[in-house]
Protein backbone atom coordinates (compact mmCIF):
# COMPACT_ATOMS: atom_id res chain seq x y z
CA UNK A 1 -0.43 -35.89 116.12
CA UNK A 2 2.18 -36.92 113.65
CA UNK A 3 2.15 -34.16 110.72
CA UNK A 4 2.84 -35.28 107.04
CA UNK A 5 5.97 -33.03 106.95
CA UNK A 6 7.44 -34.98 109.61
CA UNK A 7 7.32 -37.78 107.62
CA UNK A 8 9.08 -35.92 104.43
CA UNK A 9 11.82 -35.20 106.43
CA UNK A 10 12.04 -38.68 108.36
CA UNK A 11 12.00 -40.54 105.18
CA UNK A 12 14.80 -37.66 103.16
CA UNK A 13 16.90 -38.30 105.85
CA UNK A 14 16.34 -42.10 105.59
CA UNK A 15 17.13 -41.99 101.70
CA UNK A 16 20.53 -39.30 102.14
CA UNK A 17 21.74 -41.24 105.54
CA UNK A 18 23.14 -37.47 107.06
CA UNK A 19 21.23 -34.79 108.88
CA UNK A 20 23.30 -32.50 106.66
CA UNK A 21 22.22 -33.83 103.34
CA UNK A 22 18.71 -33.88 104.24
CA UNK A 23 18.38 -30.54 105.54
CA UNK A 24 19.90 -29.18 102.07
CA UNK A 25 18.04 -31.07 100.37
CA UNK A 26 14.83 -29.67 102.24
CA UNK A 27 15.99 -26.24 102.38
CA UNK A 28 16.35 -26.52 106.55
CA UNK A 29 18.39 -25.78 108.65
CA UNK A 30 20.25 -28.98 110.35
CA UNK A 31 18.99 -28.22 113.48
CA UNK A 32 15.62 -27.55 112.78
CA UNK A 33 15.69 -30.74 111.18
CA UNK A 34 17.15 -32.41 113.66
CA UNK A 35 14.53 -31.04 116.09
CA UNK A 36 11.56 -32.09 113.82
CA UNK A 37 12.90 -35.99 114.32
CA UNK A 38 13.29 -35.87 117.98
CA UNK A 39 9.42 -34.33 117.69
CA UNK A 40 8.49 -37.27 115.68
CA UNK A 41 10.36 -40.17 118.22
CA UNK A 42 8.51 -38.69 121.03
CA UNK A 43 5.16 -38.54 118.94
CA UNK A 44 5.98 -42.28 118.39
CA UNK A 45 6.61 -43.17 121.85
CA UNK A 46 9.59 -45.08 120.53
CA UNK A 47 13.39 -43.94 118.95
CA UNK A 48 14.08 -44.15 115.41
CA UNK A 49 17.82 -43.50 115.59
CA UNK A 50 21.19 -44.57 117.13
CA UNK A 51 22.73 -41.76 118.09
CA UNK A 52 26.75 -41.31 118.12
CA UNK A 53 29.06 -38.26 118.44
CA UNK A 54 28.45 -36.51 115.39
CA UNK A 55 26.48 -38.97 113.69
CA UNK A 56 22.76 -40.41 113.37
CA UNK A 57 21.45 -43.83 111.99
CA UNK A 58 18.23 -45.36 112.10
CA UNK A 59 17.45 -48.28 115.11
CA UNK A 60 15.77 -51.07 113.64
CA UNK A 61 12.89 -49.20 114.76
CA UNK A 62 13.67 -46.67 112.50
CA UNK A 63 14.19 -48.97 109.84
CA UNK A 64 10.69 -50.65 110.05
CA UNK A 65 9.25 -46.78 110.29
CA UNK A 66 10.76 -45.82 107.24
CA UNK A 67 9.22 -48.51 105.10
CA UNK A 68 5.49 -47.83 106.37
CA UNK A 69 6.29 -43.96 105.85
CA UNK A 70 7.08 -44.81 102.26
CA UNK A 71 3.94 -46.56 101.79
CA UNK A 72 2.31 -43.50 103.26
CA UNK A 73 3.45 -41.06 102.02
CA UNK A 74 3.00 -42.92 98.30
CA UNK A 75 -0.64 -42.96 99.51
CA UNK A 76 -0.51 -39.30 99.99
CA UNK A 77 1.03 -38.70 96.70
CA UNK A 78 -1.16 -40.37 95.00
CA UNK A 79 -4.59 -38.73 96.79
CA UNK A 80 -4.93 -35.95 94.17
CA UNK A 81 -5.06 -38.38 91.38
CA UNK A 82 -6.99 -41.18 93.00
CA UNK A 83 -10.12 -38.53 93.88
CA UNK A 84 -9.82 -37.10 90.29
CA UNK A 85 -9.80 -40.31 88.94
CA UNK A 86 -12.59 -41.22 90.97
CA UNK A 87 -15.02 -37.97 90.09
CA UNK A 88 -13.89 -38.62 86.13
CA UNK A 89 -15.69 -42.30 86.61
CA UNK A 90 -18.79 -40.56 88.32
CA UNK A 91 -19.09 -37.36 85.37
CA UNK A 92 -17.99 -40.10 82.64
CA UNK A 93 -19.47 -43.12 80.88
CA UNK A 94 -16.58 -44.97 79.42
CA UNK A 95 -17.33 -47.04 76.27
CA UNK A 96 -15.21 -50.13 75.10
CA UNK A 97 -15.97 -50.76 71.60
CA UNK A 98 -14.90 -53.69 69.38
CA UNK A 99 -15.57 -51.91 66.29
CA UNK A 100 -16.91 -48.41 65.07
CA UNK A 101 -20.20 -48.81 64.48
CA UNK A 102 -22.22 -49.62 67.81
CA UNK A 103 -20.41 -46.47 68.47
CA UNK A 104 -23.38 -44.55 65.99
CA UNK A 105 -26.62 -45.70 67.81
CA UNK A 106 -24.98 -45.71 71.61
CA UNK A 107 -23.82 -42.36 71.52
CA UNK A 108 -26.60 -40.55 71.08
CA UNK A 109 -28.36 -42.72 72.81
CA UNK A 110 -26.33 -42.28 75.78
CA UNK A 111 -26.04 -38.53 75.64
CA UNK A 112 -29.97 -38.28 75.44
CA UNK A 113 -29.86 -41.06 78.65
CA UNK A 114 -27.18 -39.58 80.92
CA UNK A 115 -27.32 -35.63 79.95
CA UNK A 116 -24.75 -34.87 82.94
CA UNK A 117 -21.93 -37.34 81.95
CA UNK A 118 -19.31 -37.13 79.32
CA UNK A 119 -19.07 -40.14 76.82
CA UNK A 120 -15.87 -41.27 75.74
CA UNK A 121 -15.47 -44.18 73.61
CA UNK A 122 -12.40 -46.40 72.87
CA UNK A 123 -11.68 -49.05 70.38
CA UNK A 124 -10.03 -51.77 71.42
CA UNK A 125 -9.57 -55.44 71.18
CA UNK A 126 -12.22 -57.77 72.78
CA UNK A 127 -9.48 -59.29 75.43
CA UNK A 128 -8.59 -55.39 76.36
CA UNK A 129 -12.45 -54.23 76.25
CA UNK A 130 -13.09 -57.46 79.03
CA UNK A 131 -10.26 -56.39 80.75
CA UNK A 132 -10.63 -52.82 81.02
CA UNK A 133 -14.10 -53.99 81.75
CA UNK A 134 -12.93 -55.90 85.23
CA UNK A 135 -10.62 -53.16 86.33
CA UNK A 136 -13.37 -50.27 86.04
CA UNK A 137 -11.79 -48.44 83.01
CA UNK A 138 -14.32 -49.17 81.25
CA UNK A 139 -18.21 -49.47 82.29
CA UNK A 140 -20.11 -50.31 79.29
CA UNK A 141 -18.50 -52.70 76.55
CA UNK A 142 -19.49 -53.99 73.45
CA UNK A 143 -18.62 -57.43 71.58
CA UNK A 144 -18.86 -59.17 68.75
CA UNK A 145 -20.55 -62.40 70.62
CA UNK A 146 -22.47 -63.36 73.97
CA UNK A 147 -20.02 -62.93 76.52
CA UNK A 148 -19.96 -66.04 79.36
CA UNK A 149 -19.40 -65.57 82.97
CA UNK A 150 -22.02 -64.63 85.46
CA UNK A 151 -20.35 -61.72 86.46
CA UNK A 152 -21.67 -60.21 83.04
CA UNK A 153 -25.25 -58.55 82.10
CA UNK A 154 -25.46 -58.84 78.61
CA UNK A 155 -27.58 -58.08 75.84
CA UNK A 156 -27.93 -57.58 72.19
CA UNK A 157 -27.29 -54.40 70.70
CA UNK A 158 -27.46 -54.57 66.93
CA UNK A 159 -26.28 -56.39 63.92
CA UNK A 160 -24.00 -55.24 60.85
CA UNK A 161 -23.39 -56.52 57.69
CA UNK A 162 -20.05 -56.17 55.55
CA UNK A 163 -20.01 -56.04 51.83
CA UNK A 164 -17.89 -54.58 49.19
CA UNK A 165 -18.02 -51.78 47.56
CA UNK A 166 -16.96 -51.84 44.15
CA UNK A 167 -16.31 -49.53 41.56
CA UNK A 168 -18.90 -49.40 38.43
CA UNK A 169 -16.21 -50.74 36.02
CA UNK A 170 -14.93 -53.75 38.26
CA UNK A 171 -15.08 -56.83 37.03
CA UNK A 172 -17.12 -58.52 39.55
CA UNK A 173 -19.41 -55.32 39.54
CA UNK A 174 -22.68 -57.35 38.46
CA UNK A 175 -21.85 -60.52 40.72
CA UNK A 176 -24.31 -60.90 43.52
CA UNK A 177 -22.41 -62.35 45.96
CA UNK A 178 -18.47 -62.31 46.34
CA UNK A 179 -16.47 -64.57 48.90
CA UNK A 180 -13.24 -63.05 50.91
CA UNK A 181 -11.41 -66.19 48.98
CA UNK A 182 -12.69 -64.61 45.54
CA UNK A 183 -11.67 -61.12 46.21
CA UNK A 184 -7.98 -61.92 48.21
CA UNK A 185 -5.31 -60.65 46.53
CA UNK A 186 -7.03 -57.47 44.99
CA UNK A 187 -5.92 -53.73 46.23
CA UNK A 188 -8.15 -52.49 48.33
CA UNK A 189 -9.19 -48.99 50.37
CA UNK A 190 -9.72 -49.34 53.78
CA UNK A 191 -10.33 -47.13 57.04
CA UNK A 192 -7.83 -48.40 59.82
CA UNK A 193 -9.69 -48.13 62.90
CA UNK A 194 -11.65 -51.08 62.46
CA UNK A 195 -11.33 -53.14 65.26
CA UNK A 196 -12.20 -56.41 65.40
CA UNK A 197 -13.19 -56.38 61.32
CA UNK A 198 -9.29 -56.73 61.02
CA UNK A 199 -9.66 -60.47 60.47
CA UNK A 200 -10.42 -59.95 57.28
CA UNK A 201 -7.03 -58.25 56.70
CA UNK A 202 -4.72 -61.07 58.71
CA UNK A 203 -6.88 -64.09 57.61
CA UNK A 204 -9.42 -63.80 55.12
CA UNK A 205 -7.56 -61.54 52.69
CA UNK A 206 -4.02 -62.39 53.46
CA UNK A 207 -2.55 -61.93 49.91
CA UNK A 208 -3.96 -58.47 49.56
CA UNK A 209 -3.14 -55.21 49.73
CA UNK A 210 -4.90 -52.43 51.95
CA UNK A 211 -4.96 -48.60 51.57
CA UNK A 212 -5.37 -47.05 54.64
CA UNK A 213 -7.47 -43.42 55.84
CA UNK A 214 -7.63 -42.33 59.55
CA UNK A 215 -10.00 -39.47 58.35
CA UNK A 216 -13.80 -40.52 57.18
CA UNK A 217 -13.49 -37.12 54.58
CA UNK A 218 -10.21 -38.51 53.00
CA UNK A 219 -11.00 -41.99 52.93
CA UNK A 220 -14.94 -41.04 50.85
CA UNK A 221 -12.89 -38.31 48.85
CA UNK A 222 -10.49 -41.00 47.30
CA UNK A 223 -13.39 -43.34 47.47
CA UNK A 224 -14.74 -40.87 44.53
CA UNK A 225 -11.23 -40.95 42.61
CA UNK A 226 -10.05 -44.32 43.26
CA UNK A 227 -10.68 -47.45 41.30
CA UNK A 228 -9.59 -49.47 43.62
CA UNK A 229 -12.81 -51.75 45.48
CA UNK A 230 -13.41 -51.15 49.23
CA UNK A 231 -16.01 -52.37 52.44
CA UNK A 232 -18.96 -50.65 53.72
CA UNK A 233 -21.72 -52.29 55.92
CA UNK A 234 -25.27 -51.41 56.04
CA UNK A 235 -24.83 -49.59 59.44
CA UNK A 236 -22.00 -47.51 58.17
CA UNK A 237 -24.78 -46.85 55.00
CA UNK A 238 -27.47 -45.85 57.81
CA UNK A 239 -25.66 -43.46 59.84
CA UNK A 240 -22.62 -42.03 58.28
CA UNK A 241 -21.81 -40.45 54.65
CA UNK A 242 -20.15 -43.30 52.75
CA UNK A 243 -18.94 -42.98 48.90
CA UNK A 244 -21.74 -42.67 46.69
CA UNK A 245 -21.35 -43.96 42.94
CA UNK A 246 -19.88 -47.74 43.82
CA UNK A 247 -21.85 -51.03 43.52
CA UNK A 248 -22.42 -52.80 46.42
CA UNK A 249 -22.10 -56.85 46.37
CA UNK A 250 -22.85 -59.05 49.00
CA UNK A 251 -20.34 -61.25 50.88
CA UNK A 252 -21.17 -64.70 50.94
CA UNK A 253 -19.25 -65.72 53.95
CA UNK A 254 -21.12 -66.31 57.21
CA UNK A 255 -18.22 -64.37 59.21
CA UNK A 256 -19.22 -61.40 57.12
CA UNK A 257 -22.26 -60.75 59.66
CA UNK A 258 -21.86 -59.97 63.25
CA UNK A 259 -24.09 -59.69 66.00
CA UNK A 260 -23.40 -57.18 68.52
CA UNK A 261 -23.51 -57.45 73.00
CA UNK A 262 -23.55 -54.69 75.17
CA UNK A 263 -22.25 -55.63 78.47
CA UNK A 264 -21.77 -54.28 81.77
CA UNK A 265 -21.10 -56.06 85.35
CA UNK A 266 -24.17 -57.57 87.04
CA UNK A 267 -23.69 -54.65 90.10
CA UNK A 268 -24.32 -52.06 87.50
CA UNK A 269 -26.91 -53.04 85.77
CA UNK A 270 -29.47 -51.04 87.67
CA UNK A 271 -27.21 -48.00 87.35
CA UNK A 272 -27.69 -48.36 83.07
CA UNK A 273 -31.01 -50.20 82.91
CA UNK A 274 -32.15 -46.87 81.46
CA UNK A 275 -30.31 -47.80 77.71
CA UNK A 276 -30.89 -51.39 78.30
CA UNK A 277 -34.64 -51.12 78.15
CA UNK A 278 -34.02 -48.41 75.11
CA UNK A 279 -32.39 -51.33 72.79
């Protein structure tokens, strides 16, 4: 039976091209080595090397051997982090989000569903979250529309609202409705991790300026100092602490509402039919 070591020292000697090199490189001796790859030509049944007076190169034998031992032992490297890999997809759900807040009901959800299995959630954008989807990084995604393809299980998972958040001394504080067109160009506070809400950064509010928080506490404390208008949604109002004192106007703009999809590949939906049937 060929042993993996053989196959180290077959392929170092490929790579350094003298017995010598090799065996200082693997901390042998040269003839111990050079034992080791007669052992592995007879375990073959075929020779790997053209031997000369003082010198040995691999046949064309040896040359085809080397490049299927460098596909195996690449296989062997990687073992370790394939099976870990592998056990982190069976102890983890991993959730693709397109913005924050499905994030607040799923969670828990999830966590009361699957007690054994770790949630991790990512935000990311919906070409990514489809993506990731596909290749098994991520098992659960959701999106801001219906997703096509009948490779998909999908259904709907909530809606959320955007409107902004103004202070009590803003001018448009008694409007009841404000476009994005009305308010572009005014300074505004902003959490960054967003996700697919950033349109109204790039295209509905191009001329204006954004103040961005990471941190939910930082971003409500200068809420409370700041005069400066912001966003909240009715979601972000249900299940997280949001600035208190500002006046909240709706946005008249249809894109200001978004339903939300859960998906998962058809093969899987059995495996999460438990939080299906809970939506």
């Amino acid at each position: 039976m060929i042993e993996l070591y053989e196959l180290r020292q077959f392929a170092a000697f490929a790579d350094c091209g003298t017995l010598s090199e090799a065996a200082e490189i693997l901390h042998l001796s040269q003839p111990a080595l050079s034992r080791n790859m007669k052992k592995l030509e007879e375990e073959l049944g075929i020779p790997l090397f053209s031997r000369r007076k003082n010198r040995l190169e691999l046949n064309e034998n040896g040359k085809y051997v080397y490049e299927l031992t460098k596909e195996l032992l690449a296989a062997a490297d990687s073992l370790a982090d394939k099976a870990q890999a592998f056990d982190r997809r069976h102890r983890t759900i991993s959730l693709g989000l397109c913005s924050p807040a499905p994030a607040w009901l799923l969670t828990p959800l999830l966590n009361s569903l699957y007690p054994g299995k770790t949630i991790q959630t990512e935000t990311a954008q919906e070409e990514a979250l489809l993506s990731g989807l596909k290749g098994g990084s991520y098992q659960l995604i959701v999106l801001p529309q219906k997703v096509e393809g009948e490779e998909y299980f999908a259904k709907e998972c909530g809606r959320e609202t955007l409107v902004f958040a103004l202070p009590k001394g803003h001018r448009y504080a008694r409007r009841k409705s404000l476009s994005f067109a009305e308010m572009n160009g005014e300074n505004m506070l902003l959490m960054n991790d967003i996700g697919f809400w950033n349109f109204v950064q790039t295209e509905k509010m191009p001329d204006s300026r954004f103040l961005t928080q990471s941190d939910r506490f930082s971003f409500n404390e200068l809420l409370g100092a700041s005069s400066l208008p912001s966003f909240t949604t009715d979601l972000a109002n249900k299940y997280i602490e949001t600035g208190k004192g500002r006046i909240e106007v709706p946005i008249s703009d249809p894109d200001a509402s978004v339903t939300y999809y859960l998906v998962c590949r058809k093969e899987t939906k059995k495996e999460y039919q438990a939080l299906f049937s809970a939506l």
